[in-house]
PDB file of N, CA and C in Angstrom:
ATOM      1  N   UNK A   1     145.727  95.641  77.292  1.00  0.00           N
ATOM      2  CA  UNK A   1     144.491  95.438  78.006  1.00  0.00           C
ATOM      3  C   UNK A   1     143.297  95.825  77.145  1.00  0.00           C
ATOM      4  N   UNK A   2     143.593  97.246  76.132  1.00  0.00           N
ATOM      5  CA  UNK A   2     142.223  97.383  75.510  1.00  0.00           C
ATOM      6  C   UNK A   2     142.010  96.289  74.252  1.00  0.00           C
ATOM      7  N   UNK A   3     143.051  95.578  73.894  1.00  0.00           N
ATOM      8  CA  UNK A   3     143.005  94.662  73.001  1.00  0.00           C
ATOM      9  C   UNK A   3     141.848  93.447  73.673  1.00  0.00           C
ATOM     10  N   UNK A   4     142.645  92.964  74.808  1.00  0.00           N
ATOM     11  CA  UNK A   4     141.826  91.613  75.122  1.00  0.00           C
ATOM     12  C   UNK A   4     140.281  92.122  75.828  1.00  0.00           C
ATOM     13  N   UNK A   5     140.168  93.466  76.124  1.00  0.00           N
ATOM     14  CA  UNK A   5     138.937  93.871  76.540  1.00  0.00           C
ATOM     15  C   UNK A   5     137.891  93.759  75.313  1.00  0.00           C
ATOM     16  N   UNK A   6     138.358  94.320  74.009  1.00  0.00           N
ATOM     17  CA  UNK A   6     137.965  94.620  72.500  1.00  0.00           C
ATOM     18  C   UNK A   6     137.245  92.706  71.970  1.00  0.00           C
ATOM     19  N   UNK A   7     138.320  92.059  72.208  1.00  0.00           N
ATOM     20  CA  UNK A   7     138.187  90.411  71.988  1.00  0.00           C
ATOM     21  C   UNK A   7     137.004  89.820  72.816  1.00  0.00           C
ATOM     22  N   UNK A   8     136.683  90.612  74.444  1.00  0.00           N
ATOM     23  CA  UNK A   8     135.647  89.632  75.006  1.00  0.00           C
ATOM     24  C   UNK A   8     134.538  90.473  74.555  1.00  0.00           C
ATOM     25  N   UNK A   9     134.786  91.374  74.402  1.00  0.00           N
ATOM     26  CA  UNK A   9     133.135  92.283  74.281  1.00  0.00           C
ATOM     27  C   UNK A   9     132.172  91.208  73.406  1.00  0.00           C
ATOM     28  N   UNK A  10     130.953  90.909  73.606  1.00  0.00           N
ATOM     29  CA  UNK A  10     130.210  90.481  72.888  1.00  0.00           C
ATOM     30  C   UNK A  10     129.160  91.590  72.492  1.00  0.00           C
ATOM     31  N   UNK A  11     128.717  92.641  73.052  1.00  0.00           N
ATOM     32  CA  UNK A  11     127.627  93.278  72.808  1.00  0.00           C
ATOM     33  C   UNK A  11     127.367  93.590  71.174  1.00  0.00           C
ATOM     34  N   UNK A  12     128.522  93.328  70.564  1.00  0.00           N
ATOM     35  CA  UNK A  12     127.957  93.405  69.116  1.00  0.00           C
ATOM     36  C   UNK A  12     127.174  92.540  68.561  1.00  0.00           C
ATOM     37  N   UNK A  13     127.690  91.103  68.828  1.00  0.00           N
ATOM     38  CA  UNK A  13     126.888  89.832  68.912  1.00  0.00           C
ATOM     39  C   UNK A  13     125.966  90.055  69.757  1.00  0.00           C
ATOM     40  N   UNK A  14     125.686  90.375  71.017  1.00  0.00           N
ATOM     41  CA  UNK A  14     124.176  90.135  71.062  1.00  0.00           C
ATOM     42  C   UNK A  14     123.357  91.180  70.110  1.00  0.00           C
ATOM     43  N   UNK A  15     123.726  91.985  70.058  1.00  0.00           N
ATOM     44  CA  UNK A  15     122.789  92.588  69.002  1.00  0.00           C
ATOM     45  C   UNK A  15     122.407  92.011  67.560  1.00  0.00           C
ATOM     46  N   UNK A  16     123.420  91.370  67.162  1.00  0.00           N
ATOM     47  CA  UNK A  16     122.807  90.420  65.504  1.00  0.00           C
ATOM     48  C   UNK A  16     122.219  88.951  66.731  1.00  0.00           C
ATOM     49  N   UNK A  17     122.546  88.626  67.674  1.00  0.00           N
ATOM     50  CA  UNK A  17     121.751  87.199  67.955  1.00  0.00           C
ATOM     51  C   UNK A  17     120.195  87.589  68.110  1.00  0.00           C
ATOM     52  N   UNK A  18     120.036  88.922  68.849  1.00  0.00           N
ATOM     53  CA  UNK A  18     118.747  90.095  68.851  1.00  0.00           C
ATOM     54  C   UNK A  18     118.052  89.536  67.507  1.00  0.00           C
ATOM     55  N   UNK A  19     118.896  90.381  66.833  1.00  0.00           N
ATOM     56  CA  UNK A  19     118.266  90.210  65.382  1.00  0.00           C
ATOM     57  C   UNK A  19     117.892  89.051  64.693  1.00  0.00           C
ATOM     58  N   UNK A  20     118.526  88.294  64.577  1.00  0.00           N
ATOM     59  CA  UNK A  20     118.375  86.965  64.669  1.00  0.00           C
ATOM     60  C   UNK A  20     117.326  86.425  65.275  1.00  0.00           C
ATOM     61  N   UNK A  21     117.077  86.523  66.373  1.00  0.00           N
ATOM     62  CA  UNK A  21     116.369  85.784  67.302  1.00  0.00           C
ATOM     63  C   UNK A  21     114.360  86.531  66.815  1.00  0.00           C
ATOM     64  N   UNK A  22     114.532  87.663  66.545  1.00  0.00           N
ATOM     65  CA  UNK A  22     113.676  88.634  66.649  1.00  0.00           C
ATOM     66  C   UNK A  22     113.118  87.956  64.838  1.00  0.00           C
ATOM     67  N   UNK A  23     114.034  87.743  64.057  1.00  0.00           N
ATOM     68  CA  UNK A  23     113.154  86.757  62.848  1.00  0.00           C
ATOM     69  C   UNK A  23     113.065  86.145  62.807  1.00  0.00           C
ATOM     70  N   UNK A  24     113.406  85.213  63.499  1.00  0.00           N
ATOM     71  CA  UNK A  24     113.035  83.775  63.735  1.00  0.00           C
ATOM     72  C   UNK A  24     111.289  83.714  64.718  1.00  0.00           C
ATOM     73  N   UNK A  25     111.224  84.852  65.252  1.00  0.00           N
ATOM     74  CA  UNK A  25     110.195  84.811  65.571  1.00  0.00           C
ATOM     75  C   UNK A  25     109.011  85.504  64.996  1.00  0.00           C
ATOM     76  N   UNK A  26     109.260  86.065  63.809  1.00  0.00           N
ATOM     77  CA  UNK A  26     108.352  86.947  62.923  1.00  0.00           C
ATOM     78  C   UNK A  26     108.199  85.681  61.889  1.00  0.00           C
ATOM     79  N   UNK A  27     108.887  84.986  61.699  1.00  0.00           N
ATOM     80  CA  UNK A  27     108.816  83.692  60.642  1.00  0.00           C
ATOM     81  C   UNK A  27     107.908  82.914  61.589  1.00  0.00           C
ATOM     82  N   UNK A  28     108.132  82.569  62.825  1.00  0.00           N
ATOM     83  CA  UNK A  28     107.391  81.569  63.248  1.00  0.00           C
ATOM     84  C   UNK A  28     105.772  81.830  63.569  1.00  0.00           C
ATOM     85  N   UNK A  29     105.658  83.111  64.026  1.00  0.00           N
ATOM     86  CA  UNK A  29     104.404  83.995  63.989  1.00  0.00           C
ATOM     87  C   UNK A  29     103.414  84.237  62.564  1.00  0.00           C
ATOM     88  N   UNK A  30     104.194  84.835  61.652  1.00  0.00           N
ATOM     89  CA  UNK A  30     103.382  85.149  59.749  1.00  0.00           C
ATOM     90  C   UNK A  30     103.438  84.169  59.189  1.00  0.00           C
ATOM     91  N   UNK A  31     104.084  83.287  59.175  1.00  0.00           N
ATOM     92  CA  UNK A  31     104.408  82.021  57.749  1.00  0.00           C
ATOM     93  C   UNK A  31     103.681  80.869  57.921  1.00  0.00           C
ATOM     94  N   UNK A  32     103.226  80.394  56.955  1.00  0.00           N
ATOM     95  CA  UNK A  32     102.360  78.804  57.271  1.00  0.00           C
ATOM     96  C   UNK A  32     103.184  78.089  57.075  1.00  0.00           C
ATOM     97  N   UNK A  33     104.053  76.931  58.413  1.00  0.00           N
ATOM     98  CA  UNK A  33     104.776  76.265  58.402  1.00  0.00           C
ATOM     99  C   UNK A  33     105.662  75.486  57.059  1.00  0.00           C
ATOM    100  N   UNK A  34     104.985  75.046  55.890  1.00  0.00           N
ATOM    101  CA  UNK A  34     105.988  74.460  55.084  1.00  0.00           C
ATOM    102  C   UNK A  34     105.773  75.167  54.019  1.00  0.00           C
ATOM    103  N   UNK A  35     105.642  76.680  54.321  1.00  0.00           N
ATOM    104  CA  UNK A  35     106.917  77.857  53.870  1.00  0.00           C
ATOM    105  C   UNK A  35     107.758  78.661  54.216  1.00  0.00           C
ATOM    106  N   UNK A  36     107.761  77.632  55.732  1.00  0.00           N
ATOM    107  CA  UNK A  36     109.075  78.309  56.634  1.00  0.00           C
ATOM    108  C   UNK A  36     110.144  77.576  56.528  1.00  0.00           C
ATOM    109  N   UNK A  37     109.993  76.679  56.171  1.00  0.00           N
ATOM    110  CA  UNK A  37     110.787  75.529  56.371  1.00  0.00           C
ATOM    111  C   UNK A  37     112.628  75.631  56.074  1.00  0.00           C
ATOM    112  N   UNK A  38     112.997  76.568  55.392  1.00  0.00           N
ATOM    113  CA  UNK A  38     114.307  76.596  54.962  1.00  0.00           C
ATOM    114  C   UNK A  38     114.632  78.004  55.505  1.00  0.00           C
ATOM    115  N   UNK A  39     113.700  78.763  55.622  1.00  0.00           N
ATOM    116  CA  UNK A  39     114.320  79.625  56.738  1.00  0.00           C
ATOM    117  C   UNK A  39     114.242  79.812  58.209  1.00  0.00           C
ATOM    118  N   UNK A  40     113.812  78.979  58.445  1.00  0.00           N
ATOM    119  CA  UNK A  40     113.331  78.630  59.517  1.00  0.00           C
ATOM    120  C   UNK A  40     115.065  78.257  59.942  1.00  0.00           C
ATOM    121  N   UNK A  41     115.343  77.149  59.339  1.00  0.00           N
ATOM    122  CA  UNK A  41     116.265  76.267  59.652  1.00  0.00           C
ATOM    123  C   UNK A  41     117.526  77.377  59.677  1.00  0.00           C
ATOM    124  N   UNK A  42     117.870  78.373  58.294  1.00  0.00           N
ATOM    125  CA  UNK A  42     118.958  79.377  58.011  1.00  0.00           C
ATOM    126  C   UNK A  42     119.280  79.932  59.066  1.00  0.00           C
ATOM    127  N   UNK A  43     118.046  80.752  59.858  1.00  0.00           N
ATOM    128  CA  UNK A  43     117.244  81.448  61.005  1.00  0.00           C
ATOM    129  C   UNK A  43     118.474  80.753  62.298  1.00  0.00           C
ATOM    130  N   UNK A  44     117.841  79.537  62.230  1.00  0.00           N
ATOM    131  CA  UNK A  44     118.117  78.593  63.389  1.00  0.00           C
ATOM    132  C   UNK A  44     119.683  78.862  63.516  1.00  0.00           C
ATOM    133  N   UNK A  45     120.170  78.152  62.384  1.00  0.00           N
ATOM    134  CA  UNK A  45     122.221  78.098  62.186  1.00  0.00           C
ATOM    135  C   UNK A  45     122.497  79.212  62.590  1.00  0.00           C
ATOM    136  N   UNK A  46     122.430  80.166  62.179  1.00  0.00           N
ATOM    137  CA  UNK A  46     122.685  81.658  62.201  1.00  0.00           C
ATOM    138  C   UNK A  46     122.525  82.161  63.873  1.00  0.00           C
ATOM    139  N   UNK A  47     121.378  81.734  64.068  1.00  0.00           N
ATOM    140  CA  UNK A  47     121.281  82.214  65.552  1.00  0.00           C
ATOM    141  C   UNK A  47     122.210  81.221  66.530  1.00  0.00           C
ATOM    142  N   UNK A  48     122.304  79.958  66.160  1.00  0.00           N
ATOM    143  CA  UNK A  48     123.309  78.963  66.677  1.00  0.00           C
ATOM    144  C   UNK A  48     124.826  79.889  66.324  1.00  0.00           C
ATOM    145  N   UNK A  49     125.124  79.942  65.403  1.00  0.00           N
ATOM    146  CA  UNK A  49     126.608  80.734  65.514  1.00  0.00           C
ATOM    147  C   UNK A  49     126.698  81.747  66.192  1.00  0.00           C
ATOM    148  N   UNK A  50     125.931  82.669  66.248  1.00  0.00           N
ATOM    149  CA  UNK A  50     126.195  83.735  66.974  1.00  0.00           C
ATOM    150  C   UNK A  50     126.189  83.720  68.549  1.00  0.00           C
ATOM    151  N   UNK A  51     125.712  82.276  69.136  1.00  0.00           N
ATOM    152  CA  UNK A  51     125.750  82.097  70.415  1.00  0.00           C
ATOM    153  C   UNK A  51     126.857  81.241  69.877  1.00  0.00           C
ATOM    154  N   UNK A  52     127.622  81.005  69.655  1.00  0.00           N
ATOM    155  CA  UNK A  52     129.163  80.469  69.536  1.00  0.00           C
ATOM    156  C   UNK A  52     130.030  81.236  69.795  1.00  0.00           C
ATOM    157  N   UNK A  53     129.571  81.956  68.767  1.00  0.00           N
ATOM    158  CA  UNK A  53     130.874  83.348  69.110  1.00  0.00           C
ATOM    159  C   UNK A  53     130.491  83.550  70.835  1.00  0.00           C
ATOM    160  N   UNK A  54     129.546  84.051  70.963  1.00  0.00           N
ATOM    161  CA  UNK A  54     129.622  84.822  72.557  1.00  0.00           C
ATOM    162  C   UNK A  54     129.732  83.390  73.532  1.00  0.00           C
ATOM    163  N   UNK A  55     129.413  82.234  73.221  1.00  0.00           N
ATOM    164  CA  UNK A  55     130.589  81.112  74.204  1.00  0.00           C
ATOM    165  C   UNK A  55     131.648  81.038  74.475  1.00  0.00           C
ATOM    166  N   UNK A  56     132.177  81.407  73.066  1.00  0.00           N
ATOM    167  CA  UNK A  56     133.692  81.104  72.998  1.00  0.00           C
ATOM    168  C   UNK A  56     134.542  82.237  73.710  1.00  0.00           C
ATOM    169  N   UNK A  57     133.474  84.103  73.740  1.00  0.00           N
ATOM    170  CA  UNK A  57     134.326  85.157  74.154  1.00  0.00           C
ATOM    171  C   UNK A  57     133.946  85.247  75.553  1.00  0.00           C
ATOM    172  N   UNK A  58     132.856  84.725  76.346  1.00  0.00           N
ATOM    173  CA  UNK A  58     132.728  85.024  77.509  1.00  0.00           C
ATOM    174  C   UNK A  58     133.749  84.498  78.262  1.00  0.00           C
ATOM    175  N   UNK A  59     133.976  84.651  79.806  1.00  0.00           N
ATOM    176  CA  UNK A  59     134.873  84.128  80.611  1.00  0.00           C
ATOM    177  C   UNK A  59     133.833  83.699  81.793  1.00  0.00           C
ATOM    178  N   UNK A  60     132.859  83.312  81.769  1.00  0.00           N
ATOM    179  CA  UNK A  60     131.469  83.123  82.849  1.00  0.00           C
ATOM    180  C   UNK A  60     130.691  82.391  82.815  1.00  0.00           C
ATOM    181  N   UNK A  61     130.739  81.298  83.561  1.00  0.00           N
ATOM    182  CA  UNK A  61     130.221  80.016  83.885  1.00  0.00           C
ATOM    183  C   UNK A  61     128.890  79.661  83.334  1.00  0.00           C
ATOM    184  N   UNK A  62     128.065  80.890  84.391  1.00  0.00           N
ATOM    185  CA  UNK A  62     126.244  80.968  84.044  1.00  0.00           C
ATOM    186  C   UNK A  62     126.241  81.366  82.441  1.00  0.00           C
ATOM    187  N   UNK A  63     127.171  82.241  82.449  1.00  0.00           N
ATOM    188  CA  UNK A  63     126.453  82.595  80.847  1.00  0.00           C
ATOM    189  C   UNK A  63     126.794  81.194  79.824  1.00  0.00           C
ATOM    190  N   UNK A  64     128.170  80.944  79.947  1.00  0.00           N
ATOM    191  CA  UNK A  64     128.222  79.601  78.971  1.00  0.00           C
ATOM    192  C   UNK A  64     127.374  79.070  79.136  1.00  0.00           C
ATOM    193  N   UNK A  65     126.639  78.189  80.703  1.00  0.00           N
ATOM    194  CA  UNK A  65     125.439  77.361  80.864  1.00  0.00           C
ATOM    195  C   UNK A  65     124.406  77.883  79.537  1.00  0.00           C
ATOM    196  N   UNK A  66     124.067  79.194  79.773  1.00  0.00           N
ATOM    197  CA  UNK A  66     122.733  79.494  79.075  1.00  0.00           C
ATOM    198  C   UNK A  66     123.424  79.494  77.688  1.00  0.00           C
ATOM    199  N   UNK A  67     124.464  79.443  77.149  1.00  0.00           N
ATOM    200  CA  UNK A  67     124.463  79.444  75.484  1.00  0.00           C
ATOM    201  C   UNK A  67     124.249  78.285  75.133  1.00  0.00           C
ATOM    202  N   UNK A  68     125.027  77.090  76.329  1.00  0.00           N
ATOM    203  CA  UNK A  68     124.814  75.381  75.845  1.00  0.00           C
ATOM    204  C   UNK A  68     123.442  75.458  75.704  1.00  0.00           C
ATOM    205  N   UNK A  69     122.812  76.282  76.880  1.00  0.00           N
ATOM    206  CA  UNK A  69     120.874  75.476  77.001  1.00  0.00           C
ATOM    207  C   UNK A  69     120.330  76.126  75.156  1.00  0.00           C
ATOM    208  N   UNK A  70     120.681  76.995  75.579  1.00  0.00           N
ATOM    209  CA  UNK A  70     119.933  78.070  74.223  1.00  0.00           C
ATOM    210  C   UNK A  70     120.154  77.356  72.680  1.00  0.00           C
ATOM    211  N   UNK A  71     121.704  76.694  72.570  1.00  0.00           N
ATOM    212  CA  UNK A  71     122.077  75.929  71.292  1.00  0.00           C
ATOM    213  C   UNK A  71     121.203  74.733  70.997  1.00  0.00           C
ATOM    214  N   UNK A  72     120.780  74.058  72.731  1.00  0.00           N
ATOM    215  CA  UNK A  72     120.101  72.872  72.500  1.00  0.00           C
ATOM    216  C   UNK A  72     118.892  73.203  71.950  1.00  0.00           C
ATOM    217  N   UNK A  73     117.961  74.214  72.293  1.00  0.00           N
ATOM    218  CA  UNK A  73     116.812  74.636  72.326  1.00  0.00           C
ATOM    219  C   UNK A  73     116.778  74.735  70.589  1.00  0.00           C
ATOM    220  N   UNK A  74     117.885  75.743  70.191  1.00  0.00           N
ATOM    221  CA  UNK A  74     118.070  75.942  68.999  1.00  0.00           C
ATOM    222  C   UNK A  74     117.806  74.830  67.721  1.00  0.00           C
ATOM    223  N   UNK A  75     118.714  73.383  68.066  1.00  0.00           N
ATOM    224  CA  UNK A  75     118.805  72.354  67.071  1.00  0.00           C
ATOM    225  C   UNK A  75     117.370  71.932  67.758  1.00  0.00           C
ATOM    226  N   UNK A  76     116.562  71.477  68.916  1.00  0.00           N
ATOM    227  CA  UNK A  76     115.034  71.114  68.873  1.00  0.00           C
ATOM    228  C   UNK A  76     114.202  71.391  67.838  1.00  0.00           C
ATOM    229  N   UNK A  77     114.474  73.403  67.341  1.00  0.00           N
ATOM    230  CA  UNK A  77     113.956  74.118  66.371  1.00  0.00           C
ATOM    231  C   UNK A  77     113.848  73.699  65.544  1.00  0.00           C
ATOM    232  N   UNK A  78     115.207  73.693  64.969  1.00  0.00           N
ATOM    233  CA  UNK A  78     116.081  73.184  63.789  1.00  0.00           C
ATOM    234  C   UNK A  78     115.390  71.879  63.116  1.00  0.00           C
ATOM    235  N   UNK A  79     115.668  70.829  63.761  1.00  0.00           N
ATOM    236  CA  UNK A  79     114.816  69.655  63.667  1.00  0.00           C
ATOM    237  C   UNK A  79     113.399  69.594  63.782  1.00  0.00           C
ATOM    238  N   UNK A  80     112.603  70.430  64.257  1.00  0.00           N
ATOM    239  CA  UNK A  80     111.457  70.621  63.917  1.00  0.00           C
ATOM    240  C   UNK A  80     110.712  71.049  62.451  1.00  0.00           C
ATOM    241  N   UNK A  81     111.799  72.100  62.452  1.00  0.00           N
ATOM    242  CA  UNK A  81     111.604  72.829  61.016  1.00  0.00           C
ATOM    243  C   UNK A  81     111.796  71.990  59.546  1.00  0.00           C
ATOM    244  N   UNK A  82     113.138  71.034  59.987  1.00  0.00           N
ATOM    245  CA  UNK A  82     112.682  70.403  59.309  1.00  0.00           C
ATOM    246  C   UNK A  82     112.065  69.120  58.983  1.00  0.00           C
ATOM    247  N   UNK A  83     111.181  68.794  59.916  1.00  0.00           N
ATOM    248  CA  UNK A  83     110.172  67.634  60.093  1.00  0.00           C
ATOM    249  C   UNK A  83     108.983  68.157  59.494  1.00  0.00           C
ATOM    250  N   UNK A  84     108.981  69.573  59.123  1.00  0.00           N
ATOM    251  CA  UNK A  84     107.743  70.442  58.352  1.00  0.00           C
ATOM    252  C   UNK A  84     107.953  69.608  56.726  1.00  0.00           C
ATOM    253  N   UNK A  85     108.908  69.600  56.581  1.00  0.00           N
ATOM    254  CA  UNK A  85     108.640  69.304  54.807  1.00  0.00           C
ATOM    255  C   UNK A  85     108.279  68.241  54.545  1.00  0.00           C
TER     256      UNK A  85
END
């Protein structure tokens, strides 16, 4: 039981998606757009995987909902960022 408890925990992941999420918004705030442009995008993937992982470990409907919405939101970014160059 403490094994498969150990496997769903995400709270480690949210803390790097935190992090993640938290420079992606210091980039989007300080940087003049087409010198964000490639980290912007790094930013983006990175924060996209880490809501993978916590899709794949949750067992909960609403929360999957919000990782699909959040991934979409994510590649919008993504593709924005790079429509900058």
């Amino acid at each position: 039981m403490a094994i498969l408890t150990e496997k769903l925990d995400v709270s480690e992941e949210l803390v790097r998606l935190r992090t993640h999420l938290d420079h992606l918004g210091g980039l989007l705030a300080a940087t003049a757009p087409e010198a964000a442009d490639a980290r912007l995008t790094f930013s983006c993937k990175r924060s996209g995987a880490r809501s993978n992982t916590i899709g794949s470990k949750v067992q909960d409907a609403p929360i999957a909902a919000l990782v699909v919405e959040s991934k979409a939101e994510l590649e919008k970014l993504r593709e924005q960022a790079q429509n900058i160059e």
